[in-house]
N, C-alpha and C. Protein backbone atom coordinates (compact mmCIF):
# COMPACT_ATOMS: atom_id res chain seq x y z
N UNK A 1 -40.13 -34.79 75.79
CA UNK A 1 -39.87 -34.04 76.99
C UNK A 1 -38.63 -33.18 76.76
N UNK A 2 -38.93 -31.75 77.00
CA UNK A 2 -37.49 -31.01 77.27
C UNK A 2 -36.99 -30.91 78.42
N UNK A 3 -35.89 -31.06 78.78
CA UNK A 3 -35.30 -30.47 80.07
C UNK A 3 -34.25 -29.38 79.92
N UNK A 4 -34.19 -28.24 80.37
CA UNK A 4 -32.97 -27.69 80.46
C UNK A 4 -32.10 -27.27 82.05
N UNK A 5 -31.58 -27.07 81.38
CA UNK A 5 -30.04 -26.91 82.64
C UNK A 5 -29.58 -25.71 82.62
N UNK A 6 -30.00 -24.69 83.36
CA UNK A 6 -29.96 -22.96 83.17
C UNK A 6 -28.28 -22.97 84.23
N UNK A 7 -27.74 -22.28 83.56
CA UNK A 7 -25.85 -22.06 84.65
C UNK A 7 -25.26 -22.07 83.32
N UNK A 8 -23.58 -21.51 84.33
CA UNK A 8 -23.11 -20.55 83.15
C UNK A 8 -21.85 -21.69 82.83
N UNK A 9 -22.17 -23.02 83.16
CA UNK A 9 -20.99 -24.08 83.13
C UNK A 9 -20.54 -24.72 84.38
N UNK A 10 -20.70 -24.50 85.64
CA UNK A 10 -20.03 -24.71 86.60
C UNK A 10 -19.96 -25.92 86.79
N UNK A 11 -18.96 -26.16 88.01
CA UNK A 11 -19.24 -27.58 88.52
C UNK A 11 -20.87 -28.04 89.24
N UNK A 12 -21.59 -27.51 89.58
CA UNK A 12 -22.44 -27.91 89.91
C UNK A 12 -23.79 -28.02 88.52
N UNK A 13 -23.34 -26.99 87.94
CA UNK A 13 -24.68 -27.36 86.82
C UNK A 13 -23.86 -28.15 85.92
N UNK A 14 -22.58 -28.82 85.87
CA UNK A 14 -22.26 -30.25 85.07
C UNK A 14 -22.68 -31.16 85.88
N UNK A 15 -23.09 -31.09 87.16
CA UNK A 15 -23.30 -32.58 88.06
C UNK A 15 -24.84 -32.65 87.75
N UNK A 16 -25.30 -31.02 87.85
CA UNK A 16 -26.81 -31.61 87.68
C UNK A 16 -27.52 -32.05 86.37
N UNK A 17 -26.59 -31.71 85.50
CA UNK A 17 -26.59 -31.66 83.58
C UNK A 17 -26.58 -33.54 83.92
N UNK A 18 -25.57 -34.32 84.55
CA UNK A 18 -25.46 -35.56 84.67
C UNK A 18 -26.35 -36.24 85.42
N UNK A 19 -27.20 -35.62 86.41
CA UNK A 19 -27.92 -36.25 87.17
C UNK A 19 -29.33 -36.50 86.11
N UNK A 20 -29.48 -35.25 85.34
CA UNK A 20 -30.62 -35.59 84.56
C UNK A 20 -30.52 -36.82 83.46
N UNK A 21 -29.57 -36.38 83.27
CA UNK A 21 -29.01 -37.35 81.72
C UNK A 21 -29.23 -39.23 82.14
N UNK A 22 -28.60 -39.21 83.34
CA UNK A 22 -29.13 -40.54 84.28
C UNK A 22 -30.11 -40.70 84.60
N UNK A 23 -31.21 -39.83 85.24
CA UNK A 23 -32.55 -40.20 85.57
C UNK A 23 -33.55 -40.30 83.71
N UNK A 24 -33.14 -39.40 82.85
CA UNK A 24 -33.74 -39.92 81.86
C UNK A 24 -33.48 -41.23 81.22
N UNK A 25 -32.22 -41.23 81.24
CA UNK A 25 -31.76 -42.61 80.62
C UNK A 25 -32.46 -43.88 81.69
N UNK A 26 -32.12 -43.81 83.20
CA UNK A 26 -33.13 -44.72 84.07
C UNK A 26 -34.31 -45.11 83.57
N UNK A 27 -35.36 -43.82 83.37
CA UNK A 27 -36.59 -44.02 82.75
C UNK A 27 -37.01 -44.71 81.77
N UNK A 28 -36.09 -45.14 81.33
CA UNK A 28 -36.27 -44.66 79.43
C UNK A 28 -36.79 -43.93 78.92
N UNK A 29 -36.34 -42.82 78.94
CA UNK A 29 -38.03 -41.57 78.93
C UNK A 29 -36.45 -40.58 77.67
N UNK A 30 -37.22 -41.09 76.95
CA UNK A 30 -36.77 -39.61 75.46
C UNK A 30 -36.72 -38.36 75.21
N UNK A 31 -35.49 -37.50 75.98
CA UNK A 31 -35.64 -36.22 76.63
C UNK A 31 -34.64 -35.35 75.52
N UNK A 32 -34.80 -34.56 75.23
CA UNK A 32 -34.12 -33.44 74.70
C UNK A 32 -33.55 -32.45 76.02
N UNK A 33 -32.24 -33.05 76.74
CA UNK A 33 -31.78 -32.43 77.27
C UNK A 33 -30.58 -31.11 76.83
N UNK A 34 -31.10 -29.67 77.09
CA UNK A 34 -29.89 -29.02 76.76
C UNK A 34 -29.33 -28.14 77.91
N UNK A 35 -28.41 -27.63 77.36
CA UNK A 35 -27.90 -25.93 78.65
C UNK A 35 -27.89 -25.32 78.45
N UNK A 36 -28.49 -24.30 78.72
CA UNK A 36 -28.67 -22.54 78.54
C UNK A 36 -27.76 -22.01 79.68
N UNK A 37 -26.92 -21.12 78.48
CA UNK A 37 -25.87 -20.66 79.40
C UNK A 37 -26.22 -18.53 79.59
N UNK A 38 -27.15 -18.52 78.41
CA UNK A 38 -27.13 -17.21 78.26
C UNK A 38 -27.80 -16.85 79.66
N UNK A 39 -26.85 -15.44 79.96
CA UNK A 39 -28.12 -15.07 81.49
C UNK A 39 -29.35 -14.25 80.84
N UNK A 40 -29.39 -13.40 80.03
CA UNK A 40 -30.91 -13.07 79.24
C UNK A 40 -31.32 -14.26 79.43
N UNK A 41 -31.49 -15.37 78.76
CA UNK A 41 -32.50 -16.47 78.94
C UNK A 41 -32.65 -16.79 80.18
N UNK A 42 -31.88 -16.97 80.76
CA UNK A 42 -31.76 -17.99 82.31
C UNK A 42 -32.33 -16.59 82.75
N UNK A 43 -32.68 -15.30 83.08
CA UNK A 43 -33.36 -14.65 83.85
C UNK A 43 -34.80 -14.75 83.41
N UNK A 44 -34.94 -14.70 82.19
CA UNK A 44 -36.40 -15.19 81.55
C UNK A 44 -37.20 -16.02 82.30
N UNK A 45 -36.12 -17.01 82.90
CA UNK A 45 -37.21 -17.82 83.74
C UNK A 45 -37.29 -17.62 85.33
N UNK A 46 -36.78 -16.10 85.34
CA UNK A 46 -36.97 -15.57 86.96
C UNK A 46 -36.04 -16.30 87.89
N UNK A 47 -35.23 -16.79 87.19
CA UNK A 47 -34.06 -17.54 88.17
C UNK A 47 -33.30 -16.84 88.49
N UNK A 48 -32.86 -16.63 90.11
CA UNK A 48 -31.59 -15.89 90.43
C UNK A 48 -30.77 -16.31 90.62
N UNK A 49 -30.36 -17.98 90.47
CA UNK A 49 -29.32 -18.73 91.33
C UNK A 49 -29.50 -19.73 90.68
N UNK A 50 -27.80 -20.18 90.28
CA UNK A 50 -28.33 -21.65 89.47
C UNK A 50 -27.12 -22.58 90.49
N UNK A 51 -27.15 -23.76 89.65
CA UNK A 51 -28.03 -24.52 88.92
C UNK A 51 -29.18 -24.57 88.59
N UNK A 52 -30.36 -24.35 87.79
CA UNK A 52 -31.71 -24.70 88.02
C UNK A 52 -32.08 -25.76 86.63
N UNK A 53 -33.41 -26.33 86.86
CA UNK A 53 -34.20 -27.44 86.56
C UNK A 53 -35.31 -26.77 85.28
N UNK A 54 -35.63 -27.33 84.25
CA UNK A 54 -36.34 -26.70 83.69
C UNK A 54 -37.20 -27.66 82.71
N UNK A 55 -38.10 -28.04 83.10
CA UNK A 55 -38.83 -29.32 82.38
C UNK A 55 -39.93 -28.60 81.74
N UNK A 56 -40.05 -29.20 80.76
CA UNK A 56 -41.19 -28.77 79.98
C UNK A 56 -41.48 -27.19 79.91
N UNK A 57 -40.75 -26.28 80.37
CA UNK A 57 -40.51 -25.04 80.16
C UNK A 57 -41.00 -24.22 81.85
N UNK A 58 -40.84 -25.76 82.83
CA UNK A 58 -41.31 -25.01 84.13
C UNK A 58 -40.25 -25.07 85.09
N UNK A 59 -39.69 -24.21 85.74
CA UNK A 59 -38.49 -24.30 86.54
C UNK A 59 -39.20 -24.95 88.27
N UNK A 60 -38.40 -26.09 87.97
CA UNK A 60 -38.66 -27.20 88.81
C UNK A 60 -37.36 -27.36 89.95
N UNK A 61 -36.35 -26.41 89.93
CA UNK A 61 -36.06 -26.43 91.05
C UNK A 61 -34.45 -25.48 90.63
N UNK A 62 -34.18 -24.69 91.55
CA UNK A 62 -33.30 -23.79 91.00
C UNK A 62 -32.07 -23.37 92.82
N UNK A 63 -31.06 -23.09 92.39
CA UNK A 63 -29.76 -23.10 93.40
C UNK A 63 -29.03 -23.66 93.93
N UNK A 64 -29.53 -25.35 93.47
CA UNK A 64 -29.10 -26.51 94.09
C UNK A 64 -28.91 -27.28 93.24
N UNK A 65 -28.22 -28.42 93.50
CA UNK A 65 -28.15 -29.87 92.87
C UNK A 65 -29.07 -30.52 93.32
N UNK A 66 -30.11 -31.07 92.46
CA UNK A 66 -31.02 -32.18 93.07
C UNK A 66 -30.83 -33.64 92.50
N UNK A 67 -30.81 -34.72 93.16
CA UNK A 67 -30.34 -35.93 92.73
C UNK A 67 -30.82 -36.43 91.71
N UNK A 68 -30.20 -37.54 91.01
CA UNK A 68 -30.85 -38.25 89.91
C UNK A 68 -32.64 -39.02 90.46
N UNK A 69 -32.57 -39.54 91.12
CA UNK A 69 -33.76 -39.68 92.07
C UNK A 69 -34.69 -38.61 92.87
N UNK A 70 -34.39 -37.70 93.02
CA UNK A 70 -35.64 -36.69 92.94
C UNK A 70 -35.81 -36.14 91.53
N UNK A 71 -34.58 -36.27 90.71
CA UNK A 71 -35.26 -35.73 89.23
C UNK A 71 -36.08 -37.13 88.42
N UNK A 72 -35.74 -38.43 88.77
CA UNK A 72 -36.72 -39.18 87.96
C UNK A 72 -38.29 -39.21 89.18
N UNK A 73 -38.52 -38.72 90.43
CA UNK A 73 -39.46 -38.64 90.31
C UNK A 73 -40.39 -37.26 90.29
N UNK A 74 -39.60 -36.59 90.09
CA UNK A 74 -40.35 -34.81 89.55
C UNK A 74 -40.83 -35.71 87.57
N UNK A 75 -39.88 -36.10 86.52
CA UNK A 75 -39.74 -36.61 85.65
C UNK A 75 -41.33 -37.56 85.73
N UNK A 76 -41.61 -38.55 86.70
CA UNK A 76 -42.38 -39.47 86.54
C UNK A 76 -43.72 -39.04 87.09
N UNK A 77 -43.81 -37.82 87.32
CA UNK A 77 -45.21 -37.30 87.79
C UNK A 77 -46.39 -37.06 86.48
């Protein structure tokens, strides 16, 4: 599983960088989590507003922080 973490560093895309890192580790689920900081890429995926969510190459949720618990169950679908 990939996940990425599209933002340019902030405090909120380090909380959500941590929320994932916890819901994978919860899982036990073997994730190649990274951060894309470039905005060329991060617009690639039509995002205008980050923090955003990016699993398996599908943006799963973008402008917000979403909890470790809505990301292990977006993760467990």
């Amino acid at each position: 599983m990939k996940i990425e973490i599209l933002g340019m560093g902030c405090p909120k895309c380090k909380q959500l960088t941590e929320n994932a890192q916890t819901a994978a580790k919860e899982l036990n689920i073997q994730a190649e989590i990274t951060k894309v900081t470039d905005i060329d890429k991060i617009s690639e995926y039509g995002v205008m507003m980050t923090p955003a969510l990016v699993i398996d190459g599908t943006v799963v949720s973008a402008g917000k922080i979403i909890s470790k618990d809505e990301i292990k169950k977006i993760i467990s679908k």
